[in-house]
C-alpha atoms as a PDB file:
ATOM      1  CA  UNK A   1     -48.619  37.822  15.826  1.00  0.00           C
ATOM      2  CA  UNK A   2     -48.156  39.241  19.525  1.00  0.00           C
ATOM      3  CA  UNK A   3     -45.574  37.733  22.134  1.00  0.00           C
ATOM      4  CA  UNK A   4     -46.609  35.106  24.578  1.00  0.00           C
ATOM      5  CA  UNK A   5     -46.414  37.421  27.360  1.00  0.00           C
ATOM      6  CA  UNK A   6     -48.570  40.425  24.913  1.00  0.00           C
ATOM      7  CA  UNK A   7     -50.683  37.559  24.108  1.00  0.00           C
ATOM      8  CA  UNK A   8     -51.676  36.763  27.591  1.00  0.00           C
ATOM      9  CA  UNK A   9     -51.865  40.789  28.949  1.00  0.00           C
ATOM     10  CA  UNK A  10     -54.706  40.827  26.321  1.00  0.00           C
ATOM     11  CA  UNK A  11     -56.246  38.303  26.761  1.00  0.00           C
ATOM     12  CA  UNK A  12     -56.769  38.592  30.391  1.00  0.00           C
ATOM     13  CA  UNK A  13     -57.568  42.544  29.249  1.00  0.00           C
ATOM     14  CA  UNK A  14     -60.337  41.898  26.836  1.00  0.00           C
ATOM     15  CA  UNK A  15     -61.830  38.666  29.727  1.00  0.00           C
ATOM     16  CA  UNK A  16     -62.031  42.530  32.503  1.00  0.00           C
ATOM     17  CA  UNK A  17     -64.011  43.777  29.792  1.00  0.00           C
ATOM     18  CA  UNK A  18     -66.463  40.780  28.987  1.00  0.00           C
ATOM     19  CA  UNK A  19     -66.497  39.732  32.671  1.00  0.00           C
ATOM     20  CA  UNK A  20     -67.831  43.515  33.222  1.00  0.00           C
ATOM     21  CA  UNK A  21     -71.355  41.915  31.371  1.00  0.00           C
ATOM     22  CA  UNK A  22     -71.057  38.737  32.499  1.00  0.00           C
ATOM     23  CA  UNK A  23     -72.066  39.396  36.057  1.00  0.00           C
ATOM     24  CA  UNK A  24     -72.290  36.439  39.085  1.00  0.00           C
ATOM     25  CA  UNK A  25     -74.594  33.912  39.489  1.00  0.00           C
ATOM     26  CA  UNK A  26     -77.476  33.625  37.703  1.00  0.00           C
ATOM     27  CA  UNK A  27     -80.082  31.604  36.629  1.00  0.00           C
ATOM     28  CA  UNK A  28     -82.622  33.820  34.930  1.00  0.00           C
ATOM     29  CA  UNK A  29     -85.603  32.194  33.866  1.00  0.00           C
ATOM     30  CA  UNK A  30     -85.854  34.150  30.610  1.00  0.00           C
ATOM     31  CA  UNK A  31     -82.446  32.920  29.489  1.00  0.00           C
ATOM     32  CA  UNK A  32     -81.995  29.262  28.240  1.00  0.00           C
ATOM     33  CA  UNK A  33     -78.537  28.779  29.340  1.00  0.00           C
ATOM     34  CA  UNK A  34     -79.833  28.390  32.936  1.00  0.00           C
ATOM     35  CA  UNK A  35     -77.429  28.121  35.973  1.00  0.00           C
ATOM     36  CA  UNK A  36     -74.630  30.790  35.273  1.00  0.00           C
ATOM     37  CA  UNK A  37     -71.848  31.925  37.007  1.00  0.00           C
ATOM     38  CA  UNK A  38     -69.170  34.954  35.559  1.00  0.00           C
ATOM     39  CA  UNK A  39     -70.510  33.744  32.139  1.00  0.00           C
ATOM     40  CA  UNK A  40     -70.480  30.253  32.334  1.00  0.00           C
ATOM     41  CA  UNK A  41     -73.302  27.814  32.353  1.00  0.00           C
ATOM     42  CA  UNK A  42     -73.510  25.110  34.127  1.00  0.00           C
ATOM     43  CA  UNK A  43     -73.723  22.476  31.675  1.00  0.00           C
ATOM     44  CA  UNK A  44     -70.205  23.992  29.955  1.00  0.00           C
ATOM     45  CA  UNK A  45     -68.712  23.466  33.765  1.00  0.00           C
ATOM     46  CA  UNK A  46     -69.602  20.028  34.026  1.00  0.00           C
ATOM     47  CA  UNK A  47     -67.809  18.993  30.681  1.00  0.00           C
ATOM     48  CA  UNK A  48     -64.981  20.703  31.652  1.00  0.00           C
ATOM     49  CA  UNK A  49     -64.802  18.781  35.236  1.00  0.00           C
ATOM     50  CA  UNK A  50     -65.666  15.973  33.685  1.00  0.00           C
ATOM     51  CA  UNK A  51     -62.297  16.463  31.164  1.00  0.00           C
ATOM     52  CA  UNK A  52     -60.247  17.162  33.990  1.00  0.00           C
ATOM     53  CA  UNK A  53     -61.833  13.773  35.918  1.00  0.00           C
ATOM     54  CA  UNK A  54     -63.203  16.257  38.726  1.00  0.00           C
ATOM     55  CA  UNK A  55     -67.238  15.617  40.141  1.00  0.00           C
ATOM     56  CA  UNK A  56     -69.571  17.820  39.500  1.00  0.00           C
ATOM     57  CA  UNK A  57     -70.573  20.622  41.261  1.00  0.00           C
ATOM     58  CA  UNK A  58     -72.553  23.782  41.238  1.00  0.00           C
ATOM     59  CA  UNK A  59     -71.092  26.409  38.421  1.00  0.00           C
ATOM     60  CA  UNK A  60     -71.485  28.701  42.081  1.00  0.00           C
ATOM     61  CA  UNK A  61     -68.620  26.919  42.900  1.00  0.00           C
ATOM     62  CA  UNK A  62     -66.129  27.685  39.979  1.00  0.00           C
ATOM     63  CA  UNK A  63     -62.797  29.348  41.317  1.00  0.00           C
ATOM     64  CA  UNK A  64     -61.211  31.868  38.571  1.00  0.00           C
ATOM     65  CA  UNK A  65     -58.887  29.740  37.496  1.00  0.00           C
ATOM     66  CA  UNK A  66     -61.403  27.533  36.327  1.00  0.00           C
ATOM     67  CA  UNK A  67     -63.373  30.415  35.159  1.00  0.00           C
ATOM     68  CA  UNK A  68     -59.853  31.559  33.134  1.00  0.00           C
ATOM     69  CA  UNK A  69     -59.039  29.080  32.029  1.00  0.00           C
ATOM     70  CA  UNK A  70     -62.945  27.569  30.156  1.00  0.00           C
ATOM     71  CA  UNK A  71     -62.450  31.566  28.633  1.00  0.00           C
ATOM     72  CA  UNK A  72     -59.109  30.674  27.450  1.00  0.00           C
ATOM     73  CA  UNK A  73     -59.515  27.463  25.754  1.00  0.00           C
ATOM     74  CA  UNK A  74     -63.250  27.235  24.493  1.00  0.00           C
ATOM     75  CA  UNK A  75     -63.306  31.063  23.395  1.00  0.00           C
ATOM     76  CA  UNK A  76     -60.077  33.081  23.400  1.00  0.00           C
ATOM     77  CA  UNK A  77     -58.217  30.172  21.615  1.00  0.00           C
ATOM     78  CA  UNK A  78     -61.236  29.310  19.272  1.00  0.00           C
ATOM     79  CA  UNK A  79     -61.079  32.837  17.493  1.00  0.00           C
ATOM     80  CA  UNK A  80     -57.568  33.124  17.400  1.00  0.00           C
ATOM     81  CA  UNK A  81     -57.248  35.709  20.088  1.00  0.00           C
ATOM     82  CA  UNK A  82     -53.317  36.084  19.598  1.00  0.00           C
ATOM     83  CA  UNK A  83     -53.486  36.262  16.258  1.00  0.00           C
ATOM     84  CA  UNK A  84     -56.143  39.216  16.104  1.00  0.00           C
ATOM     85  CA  UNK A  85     -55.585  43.135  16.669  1.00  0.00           C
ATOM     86  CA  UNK A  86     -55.194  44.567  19.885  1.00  0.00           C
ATOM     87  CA  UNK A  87     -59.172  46.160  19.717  1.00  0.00           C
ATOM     88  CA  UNK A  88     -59.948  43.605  17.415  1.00  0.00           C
ATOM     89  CA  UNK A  89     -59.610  40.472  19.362  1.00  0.00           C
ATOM     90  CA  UNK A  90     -62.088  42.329  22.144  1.00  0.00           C
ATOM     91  CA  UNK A  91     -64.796  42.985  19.634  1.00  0.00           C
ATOM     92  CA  UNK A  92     -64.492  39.168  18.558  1.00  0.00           C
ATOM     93  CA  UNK A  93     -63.691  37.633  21.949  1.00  0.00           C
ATOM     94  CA  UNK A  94     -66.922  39.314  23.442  1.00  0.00           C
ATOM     95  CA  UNK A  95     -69.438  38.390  20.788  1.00  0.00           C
ATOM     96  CA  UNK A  96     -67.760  35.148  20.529  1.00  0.00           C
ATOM     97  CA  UNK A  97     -68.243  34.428  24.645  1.00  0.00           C
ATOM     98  CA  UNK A  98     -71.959  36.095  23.909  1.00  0.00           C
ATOM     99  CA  UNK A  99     -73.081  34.759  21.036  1.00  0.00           C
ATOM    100  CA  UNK A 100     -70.958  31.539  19.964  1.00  0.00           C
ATOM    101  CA  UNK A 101     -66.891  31.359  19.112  1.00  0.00           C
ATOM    102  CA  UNK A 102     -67.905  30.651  15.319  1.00  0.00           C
ATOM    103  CA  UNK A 103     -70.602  33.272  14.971  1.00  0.00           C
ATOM    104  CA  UNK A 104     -67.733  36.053  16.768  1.00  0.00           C
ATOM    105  CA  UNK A 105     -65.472  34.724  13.646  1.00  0.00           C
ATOM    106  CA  UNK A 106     -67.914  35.023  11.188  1.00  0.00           C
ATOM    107  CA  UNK A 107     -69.013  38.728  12.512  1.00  0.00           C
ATOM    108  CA  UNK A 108     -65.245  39.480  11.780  1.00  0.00           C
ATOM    109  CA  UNK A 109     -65.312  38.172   8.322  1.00  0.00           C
ATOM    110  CA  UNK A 110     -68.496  40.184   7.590  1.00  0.00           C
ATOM    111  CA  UNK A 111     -66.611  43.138   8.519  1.00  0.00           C
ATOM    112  CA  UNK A 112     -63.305  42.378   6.328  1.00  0.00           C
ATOM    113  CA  UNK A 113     -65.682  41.799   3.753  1.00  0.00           C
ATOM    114  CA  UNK A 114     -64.293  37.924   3.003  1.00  0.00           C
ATOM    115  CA  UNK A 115     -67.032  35.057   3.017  1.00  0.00           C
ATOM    116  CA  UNK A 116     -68.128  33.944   6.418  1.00  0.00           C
ATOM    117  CA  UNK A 117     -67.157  30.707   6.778  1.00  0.00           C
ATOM    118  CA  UNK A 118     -66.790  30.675  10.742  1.00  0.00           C
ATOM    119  CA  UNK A 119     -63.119  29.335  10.386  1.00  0.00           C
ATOM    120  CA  UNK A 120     -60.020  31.542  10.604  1.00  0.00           C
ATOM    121  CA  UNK A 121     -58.131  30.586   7.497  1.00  0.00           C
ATOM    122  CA  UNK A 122     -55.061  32.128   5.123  1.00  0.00           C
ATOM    123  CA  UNK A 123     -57.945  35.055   3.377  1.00  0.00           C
ATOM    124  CA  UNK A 124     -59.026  36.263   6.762  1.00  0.00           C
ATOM    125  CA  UNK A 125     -55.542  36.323   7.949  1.00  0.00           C
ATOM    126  CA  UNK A 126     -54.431  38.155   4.867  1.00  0.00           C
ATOM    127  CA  UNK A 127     -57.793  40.666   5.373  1.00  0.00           C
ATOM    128  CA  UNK A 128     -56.739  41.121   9.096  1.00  0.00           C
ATOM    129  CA  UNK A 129     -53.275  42.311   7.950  1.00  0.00           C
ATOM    130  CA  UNK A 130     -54.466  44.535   5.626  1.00  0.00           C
ATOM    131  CA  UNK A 131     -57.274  45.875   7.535  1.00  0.00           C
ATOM    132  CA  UNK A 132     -58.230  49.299   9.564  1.00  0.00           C
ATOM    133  CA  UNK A 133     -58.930  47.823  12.986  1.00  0.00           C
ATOM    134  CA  UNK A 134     -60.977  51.428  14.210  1.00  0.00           C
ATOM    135  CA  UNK A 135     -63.280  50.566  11.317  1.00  0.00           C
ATOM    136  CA  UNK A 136     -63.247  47.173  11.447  1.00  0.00           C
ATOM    137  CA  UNK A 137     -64.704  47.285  15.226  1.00  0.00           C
ATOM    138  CA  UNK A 138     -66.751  49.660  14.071  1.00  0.00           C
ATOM    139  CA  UNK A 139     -68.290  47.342  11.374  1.00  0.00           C
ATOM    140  CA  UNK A 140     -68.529  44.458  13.911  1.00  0.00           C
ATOM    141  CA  UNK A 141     -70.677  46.571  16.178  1.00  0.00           C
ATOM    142  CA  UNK A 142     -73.291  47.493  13.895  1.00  0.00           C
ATOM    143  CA  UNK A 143     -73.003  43.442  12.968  1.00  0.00           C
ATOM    144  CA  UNK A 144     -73.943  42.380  16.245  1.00  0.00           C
ATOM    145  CA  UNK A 145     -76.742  45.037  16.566  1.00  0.00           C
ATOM    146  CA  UNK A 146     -78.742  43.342  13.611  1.00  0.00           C
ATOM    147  CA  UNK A 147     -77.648  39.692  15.072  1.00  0.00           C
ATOM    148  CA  UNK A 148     -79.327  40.950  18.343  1.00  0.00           C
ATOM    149  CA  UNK A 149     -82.524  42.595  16.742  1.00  0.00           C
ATOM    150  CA  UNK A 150     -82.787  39.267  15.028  1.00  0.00           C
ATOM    151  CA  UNK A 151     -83.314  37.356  18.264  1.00  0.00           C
ATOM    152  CA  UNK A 152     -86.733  36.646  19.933  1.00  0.00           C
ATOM    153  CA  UNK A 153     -86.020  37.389  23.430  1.00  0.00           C
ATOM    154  CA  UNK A 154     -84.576  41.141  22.103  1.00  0.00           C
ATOM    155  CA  UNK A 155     -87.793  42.359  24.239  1.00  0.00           C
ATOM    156  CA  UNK A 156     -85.749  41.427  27.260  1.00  0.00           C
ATOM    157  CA  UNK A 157     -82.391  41.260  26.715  1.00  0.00           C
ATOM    158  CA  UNK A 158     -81.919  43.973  23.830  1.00  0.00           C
ATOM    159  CA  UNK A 159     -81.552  46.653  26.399  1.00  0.00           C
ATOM    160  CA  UNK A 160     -78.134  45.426  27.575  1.00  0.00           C
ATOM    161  CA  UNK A 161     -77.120  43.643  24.567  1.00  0.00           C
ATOM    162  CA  UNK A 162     -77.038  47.191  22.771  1.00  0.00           C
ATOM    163  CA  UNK A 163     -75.283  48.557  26.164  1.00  0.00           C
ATOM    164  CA  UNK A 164     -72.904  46.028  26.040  1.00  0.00           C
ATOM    165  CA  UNK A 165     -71.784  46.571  22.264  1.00  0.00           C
ATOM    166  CA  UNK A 166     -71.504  50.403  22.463  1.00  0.00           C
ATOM    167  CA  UNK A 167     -69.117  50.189  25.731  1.00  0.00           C
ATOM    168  CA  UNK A 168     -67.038  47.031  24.156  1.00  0.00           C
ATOM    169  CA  UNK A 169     -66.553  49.282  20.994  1.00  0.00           C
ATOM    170  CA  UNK A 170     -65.223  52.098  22.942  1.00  0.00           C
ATOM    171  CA  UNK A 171     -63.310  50.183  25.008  1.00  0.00           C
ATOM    172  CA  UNK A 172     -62.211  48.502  21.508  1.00  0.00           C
ATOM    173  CA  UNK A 173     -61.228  51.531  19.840  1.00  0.00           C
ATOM    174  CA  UNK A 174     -59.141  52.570  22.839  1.00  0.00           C
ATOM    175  CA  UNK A 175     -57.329  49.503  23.398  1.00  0.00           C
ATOM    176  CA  UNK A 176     -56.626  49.858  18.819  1.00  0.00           C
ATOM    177  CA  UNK A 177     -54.853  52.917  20.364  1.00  0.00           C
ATOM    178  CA  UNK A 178     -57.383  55.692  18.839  1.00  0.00           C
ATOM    179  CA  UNK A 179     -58.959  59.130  20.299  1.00  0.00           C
ATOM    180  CA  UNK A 180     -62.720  58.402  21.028  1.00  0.00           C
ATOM    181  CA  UNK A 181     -64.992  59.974  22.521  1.00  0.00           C
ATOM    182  CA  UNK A 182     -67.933  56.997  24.215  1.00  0.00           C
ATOM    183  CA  UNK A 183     -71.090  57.747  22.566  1.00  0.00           C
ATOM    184  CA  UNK A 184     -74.122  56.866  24.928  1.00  0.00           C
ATOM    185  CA  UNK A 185     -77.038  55.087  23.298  1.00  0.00           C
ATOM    186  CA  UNK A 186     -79.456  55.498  26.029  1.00  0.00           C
ATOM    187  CA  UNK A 187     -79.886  57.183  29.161  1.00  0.00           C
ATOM    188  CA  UNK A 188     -78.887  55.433  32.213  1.00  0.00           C
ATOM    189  CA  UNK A 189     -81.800  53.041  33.663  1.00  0.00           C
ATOM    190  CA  UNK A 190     -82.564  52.031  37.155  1.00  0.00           C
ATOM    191  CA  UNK A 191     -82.787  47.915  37.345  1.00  0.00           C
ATOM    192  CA  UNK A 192     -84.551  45.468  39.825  1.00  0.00           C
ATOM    193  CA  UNK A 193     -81.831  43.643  41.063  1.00  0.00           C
ATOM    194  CA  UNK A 194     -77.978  43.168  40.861  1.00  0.00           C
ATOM    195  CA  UNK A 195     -77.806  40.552  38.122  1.00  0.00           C
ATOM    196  CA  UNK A 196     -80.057  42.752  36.036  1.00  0.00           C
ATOM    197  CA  UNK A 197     -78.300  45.886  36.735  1.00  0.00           C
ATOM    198  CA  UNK A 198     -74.534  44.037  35.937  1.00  0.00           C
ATOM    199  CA  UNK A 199     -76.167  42.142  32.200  1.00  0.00           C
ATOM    200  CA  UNK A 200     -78.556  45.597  31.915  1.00  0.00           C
ATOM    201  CA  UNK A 201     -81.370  43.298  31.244  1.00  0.00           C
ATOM    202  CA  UNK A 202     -84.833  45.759  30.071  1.00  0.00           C
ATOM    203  CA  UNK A 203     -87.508  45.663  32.808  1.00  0.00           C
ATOM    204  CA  UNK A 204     -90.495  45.275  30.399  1.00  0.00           C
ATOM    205  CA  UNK A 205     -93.099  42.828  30.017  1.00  0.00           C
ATOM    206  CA  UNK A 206     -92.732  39.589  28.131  1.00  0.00           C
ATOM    207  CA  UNK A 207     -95.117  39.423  24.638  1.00  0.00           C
ATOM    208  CA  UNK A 208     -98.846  39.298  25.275  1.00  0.00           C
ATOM    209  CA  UNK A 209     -99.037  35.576  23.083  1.00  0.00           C
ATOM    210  CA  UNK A 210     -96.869  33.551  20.142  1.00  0.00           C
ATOM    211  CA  UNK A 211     -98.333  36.185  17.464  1.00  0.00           C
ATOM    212  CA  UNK A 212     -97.115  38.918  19.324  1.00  0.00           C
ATOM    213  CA  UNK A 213     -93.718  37.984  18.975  1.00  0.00           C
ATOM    214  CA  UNK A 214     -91.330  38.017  15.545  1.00  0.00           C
ATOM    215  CA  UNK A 215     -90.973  34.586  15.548  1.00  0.00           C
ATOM    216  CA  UNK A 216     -94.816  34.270  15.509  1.00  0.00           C
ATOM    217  CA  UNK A 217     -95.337  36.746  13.068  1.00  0.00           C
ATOM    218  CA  UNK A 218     -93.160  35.037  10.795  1.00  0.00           C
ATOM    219  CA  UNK A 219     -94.244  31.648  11.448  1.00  0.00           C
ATOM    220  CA  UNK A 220     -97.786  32.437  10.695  1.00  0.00           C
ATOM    221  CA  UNK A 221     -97.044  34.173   7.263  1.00  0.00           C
ATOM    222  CA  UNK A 222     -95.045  31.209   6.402  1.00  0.00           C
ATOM    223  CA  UNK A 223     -97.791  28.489   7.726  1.00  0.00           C
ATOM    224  CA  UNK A 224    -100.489  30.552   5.338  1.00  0.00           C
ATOM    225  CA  UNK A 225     -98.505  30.130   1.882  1.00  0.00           C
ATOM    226  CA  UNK A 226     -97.041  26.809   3.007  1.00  0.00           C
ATOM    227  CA  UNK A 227    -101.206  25.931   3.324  1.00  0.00           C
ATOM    228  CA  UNK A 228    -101.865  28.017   0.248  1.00  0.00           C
ATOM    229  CA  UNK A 229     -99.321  25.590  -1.947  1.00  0.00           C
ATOM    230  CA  UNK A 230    -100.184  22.746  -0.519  1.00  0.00           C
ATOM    231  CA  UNK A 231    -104.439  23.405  -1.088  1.00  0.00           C
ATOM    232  CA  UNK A 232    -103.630  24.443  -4.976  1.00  0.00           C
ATOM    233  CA  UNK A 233    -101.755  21.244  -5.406  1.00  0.00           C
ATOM    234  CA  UNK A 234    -104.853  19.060  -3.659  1.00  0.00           C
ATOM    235  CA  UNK A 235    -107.153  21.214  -5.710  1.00  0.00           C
ATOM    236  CA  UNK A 236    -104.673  20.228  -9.001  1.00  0.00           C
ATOM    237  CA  UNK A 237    -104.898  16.671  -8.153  1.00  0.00           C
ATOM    238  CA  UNK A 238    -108.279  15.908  -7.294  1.00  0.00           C
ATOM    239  CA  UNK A 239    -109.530  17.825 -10.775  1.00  0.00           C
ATOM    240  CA  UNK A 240    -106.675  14.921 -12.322  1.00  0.00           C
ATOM    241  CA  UNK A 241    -107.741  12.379 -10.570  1.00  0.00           C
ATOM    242  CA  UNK A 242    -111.636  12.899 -11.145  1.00  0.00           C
ATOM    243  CA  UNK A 243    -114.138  11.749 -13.903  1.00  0.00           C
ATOM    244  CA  UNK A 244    -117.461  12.622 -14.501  1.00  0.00           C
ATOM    245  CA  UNK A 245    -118.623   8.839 -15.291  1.00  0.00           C
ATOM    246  CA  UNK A 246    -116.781   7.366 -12.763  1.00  0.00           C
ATOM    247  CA  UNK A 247    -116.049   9.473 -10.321  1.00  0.00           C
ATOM    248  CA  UNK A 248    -112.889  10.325  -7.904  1.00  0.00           C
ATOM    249  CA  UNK A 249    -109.862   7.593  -8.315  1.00  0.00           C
ATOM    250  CA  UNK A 250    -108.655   7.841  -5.158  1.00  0.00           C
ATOM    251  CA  UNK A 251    -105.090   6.193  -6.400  1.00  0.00           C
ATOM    252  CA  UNK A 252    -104.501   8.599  -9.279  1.00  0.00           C
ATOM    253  CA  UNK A 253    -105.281  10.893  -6.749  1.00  0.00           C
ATOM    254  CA  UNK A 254    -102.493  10.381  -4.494  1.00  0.00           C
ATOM    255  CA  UNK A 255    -100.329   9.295  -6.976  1.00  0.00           C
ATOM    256  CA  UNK A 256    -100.406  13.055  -8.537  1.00  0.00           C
ATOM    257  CA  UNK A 257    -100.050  14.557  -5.172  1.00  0.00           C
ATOM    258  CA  UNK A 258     -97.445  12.691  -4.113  1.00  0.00           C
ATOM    259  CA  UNK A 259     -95.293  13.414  -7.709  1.00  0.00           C
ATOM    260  CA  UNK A 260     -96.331  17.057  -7.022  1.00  0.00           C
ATOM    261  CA  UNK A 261     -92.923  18.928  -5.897  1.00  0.00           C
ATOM    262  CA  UNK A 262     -95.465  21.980  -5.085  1.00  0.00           C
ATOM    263  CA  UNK A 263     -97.098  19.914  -2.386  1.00  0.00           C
ATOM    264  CA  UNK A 264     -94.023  18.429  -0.574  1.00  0.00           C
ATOM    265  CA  UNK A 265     -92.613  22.060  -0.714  1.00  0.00           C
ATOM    266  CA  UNK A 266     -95.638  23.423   0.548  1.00  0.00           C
ATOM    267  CA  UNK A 267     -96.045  20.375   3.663  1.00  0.00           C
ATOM    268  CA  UNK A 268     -92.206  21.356   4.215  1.00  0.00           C
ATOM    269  CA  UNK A 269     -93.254  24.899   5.081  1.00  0.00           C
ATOM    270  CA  UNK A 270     -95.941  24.144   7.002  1.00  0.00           C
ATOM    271  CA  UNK A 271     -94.140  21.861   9.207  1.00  0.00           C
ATOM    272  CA  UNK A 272     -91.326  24.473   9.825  1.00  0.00           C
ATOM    273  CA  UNK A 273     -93.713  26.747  10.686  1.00  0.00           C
ATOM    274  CA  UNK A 274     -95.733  25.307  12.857  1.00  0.00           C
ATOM    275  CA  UNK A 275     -92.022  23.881  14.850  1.00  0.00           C
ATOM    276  CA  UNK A 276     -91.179  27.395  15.053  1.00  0.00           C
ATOM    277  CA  UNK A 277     -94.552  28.471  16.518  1.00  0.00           C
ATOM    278  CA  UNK A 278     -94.400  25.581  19.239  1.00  0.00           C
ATOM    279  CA  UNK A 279     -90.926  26.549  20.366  1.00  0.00           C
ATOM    280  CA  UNK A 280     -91.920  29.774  20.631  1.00  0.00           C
ATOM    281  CA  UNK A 281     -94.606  29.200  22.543  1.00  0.00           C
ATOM    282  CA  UNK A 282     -92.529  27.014  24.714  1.00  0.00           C
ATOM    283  CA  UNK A 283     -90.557  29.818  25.544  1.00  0.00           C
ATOM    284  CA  UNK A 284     -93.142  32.326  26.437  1.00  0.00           C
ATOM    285  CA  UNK A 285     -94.713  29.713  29.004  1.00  0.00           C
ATOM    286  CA  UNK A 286     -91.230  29.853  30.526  1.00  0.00           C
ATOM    287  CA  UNK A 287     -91.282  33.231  30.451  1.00  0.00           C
ATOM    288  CA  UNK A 288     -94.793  33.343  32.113  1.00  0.00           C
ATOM    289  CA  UNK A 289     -93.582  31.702  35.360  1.00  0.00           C
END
């Protein structure tokens, strides 16, 4: 475990780094934190005046201290920033400011190869001392790339996110104390405006509707076999439930459906996918304004 006073030199060394992506203010319609400023939205600012019995104000407003200190407490602290290698701690510090504290942790289990969990126990500890912290960063990074292809707004943001991982893994490596040469991924691009030019947002156009998208994609596929169970188990139970002399008994009828695990699985999958398609259209409204 580092010193106190190592402790803090890194952490305020791996905050340059993040703040470096973080930008000023924002509030960028295509993102759902909303109001942010250096990183931090405004709903996370309110709690923390609210903790410290201060009134609200706009996240504009938030001095560094402030700014450190949220950084400090709600991410360096929550994946044991002290207690992680010089290179290390950067590589889960900025995912964990980016993408969640639990989901940085959780990256850096991946790479040790020790289950996921999200919580920093006695095996990760015992992987971290054991561990090659060059290719451990280098594990996290291609980590976060698939995390970030994952995500539906990757059509906007996936320009920057990929920027942001290559230049926080060199930076990594260098502060693990190893000769690396930065490896661009993509030439340099000419942005719109400041914020987009700090977060190197993509300057491309948002999907053309819901099925355009992943998320759509996906939804749909699941929506046709969740429909598909759910008609075979309605077929199932109305050929039960019907006689030739005396026609359809509508109660044996919905008796078998309803003791049908096929149907309830199917209905499940419908439902799920059509929540998913909603939300996603949600989003591209927003993203239409």
């Amino acid at each position: 475990m580092a010193t106190a006073p190592d402790a803090e030199a890194r952490f305020h060394a791996c905050l340059a780094e993040t703040l470096k992506w973080e930008g000023g203010y924002s509030n960028d319609k295509y993102d759902p934190g909303g109001a942010t400023m250096n990183g931090i939205i405004q709903k996370e600012y309110d709690a923390y005046r609210l903790r410290k019995g201060l009134a609200k104000q706009s996240v504009r407003n938030i001095s560094a201290a402030e700014r450190d200190e949220i950084y400090r407490t709600k991410y360096w602290d929550e994946v044991n920033g002290d207690r992680l290698p010089p290179g290390v701690d950067l590589q889960t510090f900025d995912f964990g400011v980016n993408a969640g504290p639990q989901r940085g942790i959780k990256c850096l289990q991946s790479a040790l190869g020790v289950d996921p969990d999200g919580h920093m126990g006695e095996i990760t500890e015992r992987a971290l001392a054991a561990c090659d912290p060059i290719e451990i960063v280098s594990k996290m990074a291609d980590y976060r790339r698939r995390y970030y292809r994952s995500l539906s707004t990757f059509w906007r943001f996936g320009r920057g996110w990929l920027t942001r991982v290559q230049e926080c893994t060199d930076a990594a490596v260098a502060m693990a104390g190893a000769n690396h040469a930065p490896v661009s991924l993509m030439s340099p691009v000419e942005y719109s405006d400041e914020q987009s030019a700090t977060q190197g947002k993509a300057d491309q156009p948002p999907p053309a509707s819901t099925a355009a998208t992943q998320t759509g994609k996906a939804a749909g596929v699941s929506g046709l076999a969740g429909n598909g169970a759910v008609g075979i188990s309605v077929a199932k139970a109305a050929q039960t439930a019907y006689h030739a002399d005396r026609g359809m008994d509508f109660m044996l009828f919905l008796i078998t459906l309803a003791s049908d695990p096929v149907f309830w699985i199917g209905l499940s999958v419908v439902s799920a996918a059509c929540f998913a398609w909603l939300d996603r259209s949600k989003l591209l409204k927003r993203e239409a304004v």
